[in-house]
N, C-alpha and C. Protein backbone atom coordinates (compact mmCIF):
# COMPACT_ATOMS: atom_id res chain seq x y z
N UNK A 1 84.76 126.47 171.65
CA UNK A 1 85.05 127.23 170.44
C UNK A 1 86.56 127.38 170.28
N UNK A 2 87.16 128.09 169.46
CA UNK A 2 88.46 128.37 168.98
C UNK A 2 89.37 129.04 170.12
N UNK A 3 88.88 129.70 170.86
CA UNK A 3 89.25 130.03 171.73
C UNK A 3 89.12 129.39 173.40
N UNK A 4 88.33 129.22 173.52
CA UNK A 4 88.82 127.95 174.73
C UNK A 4 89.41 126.71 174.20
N UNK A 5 89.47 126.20 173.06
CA UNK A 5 89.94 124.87 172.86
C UNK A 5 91.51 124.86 173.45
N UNK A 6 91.90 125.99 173.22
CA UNK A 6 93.52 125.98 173.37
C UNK A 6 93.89 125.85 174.84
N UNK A 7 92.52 126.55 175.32
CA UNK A 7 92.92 126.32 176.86
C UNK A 7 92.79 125.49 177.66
N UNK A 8 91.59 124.87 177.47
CA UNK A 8 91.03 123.14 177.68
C UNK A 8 91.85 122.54 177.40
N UNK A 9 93.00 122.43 176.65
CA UNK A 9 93.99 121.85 176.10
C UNK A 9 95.36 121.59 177.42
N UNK A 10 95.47 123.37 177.36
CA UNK A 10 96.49 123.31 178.32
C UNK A 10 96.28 122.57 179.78
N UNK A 11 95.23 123.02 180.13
CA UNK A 11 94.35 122.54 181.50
C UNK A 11 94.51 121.08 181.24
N UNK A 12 94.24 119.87 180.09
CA UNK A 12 93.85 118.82 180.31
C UNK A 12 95.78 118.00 180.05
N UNK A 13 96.42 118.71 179.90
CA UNK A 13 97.91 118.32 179.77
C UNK A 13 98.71 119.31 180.87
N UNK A 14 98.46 119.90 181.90
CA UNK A 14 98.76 120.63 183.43
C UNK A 14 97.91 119.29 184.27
N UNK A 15 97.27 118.63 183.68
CA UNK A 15 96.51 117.17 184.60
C UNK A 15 96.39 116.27 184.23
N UNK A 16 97.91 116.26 183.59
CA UNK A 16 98.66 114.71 182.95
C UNK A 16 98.23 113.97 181.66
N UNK A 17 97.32 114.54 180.82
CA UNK A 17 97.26 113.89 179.87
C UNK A 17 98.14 113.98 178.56
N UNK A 18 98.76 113.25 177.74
CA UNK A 18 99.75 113.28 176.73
C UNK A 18 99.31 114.09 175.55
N UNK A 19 100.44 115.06 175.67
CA UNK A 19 99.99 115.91 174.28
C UNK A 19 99.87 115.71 173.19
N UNK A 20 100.25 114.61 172.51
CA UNK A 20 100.28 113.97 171.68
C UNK A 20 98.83 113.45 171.38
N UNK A 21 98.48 112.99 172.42
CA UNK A 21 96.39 112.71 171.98
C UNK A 21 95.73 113.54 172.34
N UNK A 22 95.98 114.93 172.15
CA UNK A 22 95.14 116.11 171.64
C UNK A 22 95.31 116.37 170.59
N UNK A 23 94.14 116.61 169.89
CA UNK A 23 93.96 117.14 168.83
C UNK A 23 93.07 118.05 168.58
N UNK A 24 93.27 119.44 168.45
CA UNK A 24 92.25 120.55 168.16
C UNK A 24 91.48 120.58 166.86
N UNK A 25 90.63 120.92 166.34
CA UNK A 25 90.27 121.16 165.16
C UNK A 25 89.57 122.55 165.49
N UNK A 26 90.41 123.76 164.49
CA UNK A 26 90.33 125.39 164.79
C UNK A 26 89.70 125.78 163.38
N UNK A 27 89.11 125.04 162.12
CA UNK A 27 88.39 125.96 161.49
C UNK A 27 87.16 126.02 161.44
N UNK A 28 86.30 125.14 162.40
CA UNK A 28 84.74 125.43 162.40
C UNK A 28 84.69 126.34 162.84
N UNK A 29 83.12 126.64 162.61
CA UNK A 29 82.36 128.29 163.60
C UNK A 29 81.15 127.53 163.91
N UNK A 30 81.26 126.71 164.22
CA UNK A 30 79.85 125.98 165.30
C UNK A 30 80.05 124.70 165.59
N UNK A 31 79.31 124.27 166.30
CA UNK A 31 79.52 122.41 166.83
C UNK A 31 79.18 121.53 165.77
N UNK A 32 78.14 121.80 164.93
CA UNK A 32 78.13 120.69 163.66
C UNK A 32 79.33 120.59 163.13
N UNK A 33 79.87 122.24 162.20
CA UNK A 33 81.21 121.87 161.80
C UNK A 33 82.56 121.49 162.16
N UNK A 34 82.46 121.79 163.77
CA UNK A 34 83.25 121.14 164.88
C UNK A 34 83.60 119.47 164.78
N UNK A 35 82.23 119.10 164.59
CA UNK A 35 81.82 117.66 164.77
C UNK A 35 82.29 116.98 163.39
N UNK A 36 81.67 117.50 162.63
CA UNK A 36 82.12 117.03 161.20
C UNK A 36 83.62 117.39 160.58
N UNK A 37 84.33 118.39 160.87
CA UNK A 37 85.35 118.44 160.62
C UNK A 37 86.35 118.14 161.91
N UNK A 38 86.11 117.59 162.71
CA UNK A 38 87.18 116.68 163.85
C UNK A 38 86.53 115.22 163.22
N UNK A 39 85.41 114.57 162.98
CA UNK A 39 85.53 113.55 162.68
C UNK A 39 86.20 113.21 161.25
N UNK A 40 86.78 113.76 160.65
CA UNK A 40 87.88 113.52 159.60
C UNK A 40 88.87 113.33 160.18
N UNK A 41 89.69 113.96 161.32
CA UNK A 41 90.68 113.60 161.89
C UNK A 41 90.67 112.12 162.34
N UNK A 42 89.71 111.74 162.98
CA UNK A 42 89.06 110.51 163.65
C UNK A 42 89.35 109.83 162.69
N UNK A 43 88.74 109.61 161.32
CA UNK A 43 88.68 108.67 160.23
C UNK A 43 90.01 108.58 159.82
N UNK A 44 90.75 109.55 159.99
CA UNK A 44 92.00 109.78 159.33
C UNK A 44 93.39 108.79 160.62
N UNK A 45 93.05 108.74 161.75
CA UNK A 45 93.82 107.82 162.54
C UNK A 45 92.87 106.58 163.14
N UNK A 46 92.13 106.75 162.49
CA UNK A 46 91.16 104.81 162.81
C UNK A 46 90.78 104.98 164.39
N UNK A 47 90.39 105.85 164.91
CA UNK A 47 90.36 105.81 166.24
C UNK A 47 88.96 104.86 166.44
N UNK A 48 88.35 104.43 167.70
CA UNK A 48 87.72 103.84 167.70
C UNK A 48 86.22 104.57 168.77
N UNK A 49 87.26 105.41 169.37
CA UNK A 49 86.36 106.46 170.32
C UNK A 49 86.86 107.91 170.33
N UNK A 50 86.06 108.60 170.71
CA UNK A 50 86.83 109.98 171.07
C UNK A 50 86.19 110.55 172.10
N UNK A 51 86.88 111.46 173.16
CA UNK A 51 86.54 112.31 174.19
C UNK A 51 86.40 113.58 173.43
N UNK A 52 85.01 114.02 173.72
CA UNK A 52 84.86 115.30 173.67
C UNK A 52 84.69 116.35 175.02
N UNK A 53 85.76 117.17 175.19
CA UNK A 53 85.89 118.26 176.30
C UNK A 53 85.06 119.21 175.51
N UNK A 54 84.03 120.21 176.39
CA UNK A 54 83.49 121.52 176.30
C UNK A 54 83.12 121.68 177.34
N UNK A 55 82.09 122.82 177.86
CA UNK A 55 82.03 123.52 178.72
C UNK A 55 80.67 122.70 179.66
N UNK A 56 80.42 122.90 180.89
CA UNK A 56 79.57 122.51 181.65
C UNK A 56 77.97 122.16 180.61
N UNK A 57 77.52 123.78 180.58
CA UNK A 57 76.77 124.36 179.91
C UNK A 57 76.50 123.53 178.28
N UNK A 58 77.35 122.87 177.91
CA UNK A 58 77.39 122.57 176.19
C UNK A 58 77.72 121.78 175.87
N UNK A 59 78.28 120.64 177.22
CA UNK A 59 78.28 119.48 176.95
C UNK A 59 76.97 118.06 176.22
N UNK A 60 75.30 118.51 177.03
CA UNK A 60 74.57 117.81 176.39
C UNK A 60 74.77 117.79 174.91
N UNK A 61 74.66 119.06 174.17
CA UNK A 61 74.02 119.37 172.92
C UNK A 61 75.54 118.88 172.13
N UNK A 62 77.01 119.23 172.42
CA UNK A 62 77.75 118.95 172.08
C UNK A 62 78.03 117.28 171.64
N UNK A 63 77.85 116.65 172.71
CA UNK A 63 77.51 115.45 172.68
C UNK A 63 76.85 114.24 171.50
N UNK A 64 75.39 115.39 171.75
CA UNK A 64 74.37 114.68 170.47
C UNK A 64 74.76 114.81 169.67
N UNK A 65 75.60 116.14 168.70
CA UNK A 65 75.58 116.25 167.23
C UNK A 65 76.85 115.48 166.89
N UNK A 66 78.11 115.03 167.88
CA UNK A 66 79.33 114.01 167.79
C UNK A 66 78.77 112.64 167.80
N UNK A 67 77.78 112.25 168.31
CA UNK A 67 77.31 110.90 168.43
C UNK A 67 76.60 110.72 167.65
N UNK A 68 75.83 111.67 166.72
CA UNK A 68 74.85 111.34 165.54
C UNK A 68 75.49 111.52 164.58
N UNK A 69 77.17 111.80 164.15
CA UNK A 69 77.52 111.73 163.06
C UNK A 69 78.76 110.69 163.30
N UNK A 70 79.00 110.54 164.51
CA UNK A 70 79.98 109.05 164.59
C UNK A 70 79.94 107.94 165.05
N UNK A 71 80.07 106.82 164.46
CA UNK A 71 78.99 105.53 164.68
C UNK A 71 80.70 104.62 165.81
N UNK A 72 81.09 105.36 166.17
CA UNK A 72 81.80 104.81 167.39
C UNK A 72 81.81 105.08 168.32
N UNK A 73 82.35 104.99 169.30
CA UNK A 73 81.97 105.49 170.68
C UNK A 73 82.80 106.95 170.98
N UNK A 74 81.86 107.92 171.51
CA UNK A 74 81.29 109.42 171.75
C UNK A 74 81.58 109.66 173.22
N UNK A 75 82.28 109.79 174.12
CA UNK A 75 82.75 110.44 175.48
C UNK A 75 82.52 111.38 175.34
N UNK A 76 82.09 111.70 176.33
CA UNK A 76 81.72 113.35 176.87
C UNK A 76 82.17 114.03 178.10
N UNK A 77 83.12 114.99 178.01
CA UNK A 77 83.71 115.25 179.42
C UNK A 77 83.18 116.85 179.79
N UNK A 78 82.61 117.52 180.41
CA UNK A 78 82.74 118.88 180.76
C UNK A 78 83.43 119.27 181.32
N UNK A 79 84.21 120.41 181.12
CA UNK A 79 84.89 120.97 181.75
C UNK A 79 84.84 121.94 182.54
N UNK A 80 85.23 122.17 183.70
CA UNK A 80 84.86 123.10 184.73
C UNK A 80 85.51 124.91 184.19
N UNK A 81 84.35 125.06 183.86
CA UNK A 81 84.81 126.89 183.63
C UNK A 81 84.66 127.64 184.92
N UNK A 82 84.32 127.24 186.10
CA UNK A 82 84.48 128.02 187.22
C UNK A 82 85.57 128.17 188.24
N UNK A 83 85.81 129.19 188.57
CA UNK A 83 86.55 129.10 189.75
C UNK A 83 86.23 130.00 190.79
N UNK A 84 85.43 129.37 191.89
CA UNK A 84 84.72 129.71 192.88
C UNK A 84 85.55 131.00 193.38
N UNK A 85 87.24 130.90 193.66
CA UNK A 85 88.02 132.23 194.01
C UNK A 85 87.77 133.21 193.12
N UNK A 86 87.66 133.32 192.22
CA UNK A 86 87.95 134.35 190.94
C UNK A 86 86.94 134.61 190.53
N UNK A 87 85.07 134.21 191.05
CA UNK A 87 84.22 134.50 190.52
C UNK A 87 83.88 135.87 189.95
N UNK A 88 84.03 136.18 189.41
CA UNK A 88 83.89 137.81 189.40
C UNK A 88 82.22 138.47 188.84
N UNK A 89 81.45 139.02 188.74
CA UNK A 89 80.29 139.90 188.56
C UNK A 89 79.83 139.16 186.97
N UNK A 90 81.54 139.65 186.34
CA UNK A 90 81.75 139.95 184.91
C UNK A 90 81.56 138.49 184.15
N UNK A 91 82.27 137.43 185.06
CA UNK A 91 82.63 136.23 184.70
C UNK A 91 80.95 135.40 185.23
N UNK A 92 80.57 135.75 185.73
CA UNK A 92 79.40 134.68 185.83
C UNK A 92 78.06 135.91 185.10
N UNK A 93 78.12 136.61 184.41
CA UNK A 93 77.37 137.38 183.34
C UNK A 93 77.61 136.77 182.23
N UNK A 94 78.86 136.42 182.17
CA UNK A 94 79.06 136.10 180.45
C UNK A 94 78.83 133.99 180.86
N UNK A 95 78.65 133.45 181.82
CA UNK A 95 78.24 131.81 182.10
C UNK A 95 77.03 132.18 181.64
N UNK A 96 76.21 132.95 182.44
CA UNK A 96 75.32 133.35 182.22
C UNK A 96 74.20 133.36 180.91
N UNK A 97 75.13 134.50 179.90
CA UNK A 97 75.01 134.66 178.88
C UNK A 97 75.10 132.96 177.66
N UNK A 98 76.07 132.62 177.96
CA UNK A 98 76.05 131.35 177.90
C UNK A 98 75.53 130.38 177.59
N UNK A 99 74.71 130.30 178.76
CA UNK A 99 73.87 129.00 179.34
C UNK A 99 72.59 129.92 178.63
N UNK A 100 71.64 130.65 179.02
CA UNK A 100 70.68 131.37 177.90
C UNK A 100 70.82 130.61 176.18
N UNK A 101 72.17 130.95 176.09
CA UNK A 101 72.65 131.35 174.29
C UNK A 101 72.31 129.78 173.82
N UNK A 102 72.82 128.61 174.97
CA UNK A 102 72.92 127.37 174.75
C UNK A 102 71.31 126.56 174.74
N UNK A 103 70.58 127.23 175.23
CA UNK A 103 69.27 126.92 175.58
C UNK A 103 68.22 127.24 173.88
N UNK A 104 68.76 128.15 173.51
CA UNK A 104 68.13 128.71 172.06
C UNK A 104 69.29 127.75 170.60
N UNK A 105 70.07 127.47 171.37
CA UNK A 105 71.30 126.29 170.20
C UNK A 105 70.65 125.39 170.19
N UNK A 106 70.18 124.35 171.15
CA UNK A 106 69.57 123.72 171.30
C UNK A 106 68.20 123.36 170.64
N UNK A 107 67.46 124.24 170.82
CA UNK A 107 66.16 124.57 170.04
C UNK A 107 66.42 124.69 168.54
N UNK A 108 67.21 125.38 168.10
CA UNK A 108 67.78 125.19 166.77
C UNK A 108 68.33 124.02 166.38
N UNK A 109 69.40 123.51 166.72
CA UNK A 109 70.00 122.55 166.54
C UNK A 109 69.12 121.36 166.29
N UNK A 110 67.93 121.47 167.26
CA UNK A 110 66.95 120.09 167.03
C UNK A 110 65.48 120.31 166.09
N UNK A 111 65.78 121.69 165.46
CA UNK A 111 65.01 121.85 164.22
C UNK A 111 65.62 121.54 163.14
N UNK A 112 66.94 121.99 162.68
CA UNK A 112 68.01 121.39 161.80
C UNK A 112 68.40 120.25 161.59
N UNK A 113 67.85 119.08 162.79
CA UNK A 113 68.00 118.27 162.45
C UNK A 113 69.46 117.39 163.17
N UNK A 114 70.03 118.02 163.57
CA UNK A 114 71.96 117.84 163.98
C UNK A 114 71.72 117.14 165.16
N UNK A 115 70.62 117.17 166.23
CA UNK A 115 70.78 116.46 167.33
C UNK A 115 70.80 115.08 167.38
């Protein structure tokens, strides 16, 4: 979402990748419009593939609705939201919460049609 993207960001350029081939897209409020409004960017520099970073948890579903609306090749990377030192009570309540929330997206998502 809008708020981890920035950080996934930092994390994936702190582990050498060029800032220059990131590109965020910050006005969706869900993964369809995620999907559909980053693949304008896509169309807009001829790319031929794209990596999609999200979370452990949201990578499947993330995946499907980028690959069913772009007829090029769809990477999928998850990104590690844990850190085994820092686990805290609070922080694996809200994975938690999460992984639940992602389980009912899913179910939706493949009534709507988007998967």
């Amino acid at each position: 979402n809008m708020y981890e993207a920035p950080l996934l960001a930092d994390e994936a350029i702190r582990q050498g990748a060029d800032p220059e081939n990131i590109f965020l897209e910050s006005r969706s409020r869900d993964t369809y419009e995620n999907a559909r409004l980053s693949l304008d960017i896509v169309r807009e520099k001829q790319w031929g593939f794209i990596v999609v970073v999200t979370s452990e948890y949201h990578t499947w579903r993330a995946c499907r609705v980028f690959r069913k609306q772009f007829s090029g090749d769809v990477r999928c990377v998850p990104a590690s939201s844990r850190d085994a030192a820092r686990d805290s009570l609070m922080e694996r309540i809200v994975r938690f919460r999460g992984i639940v929330r992602e389980y009912g997206a899913i179910v939706y998502y493949a009534m709507k049609g988007y998967l």
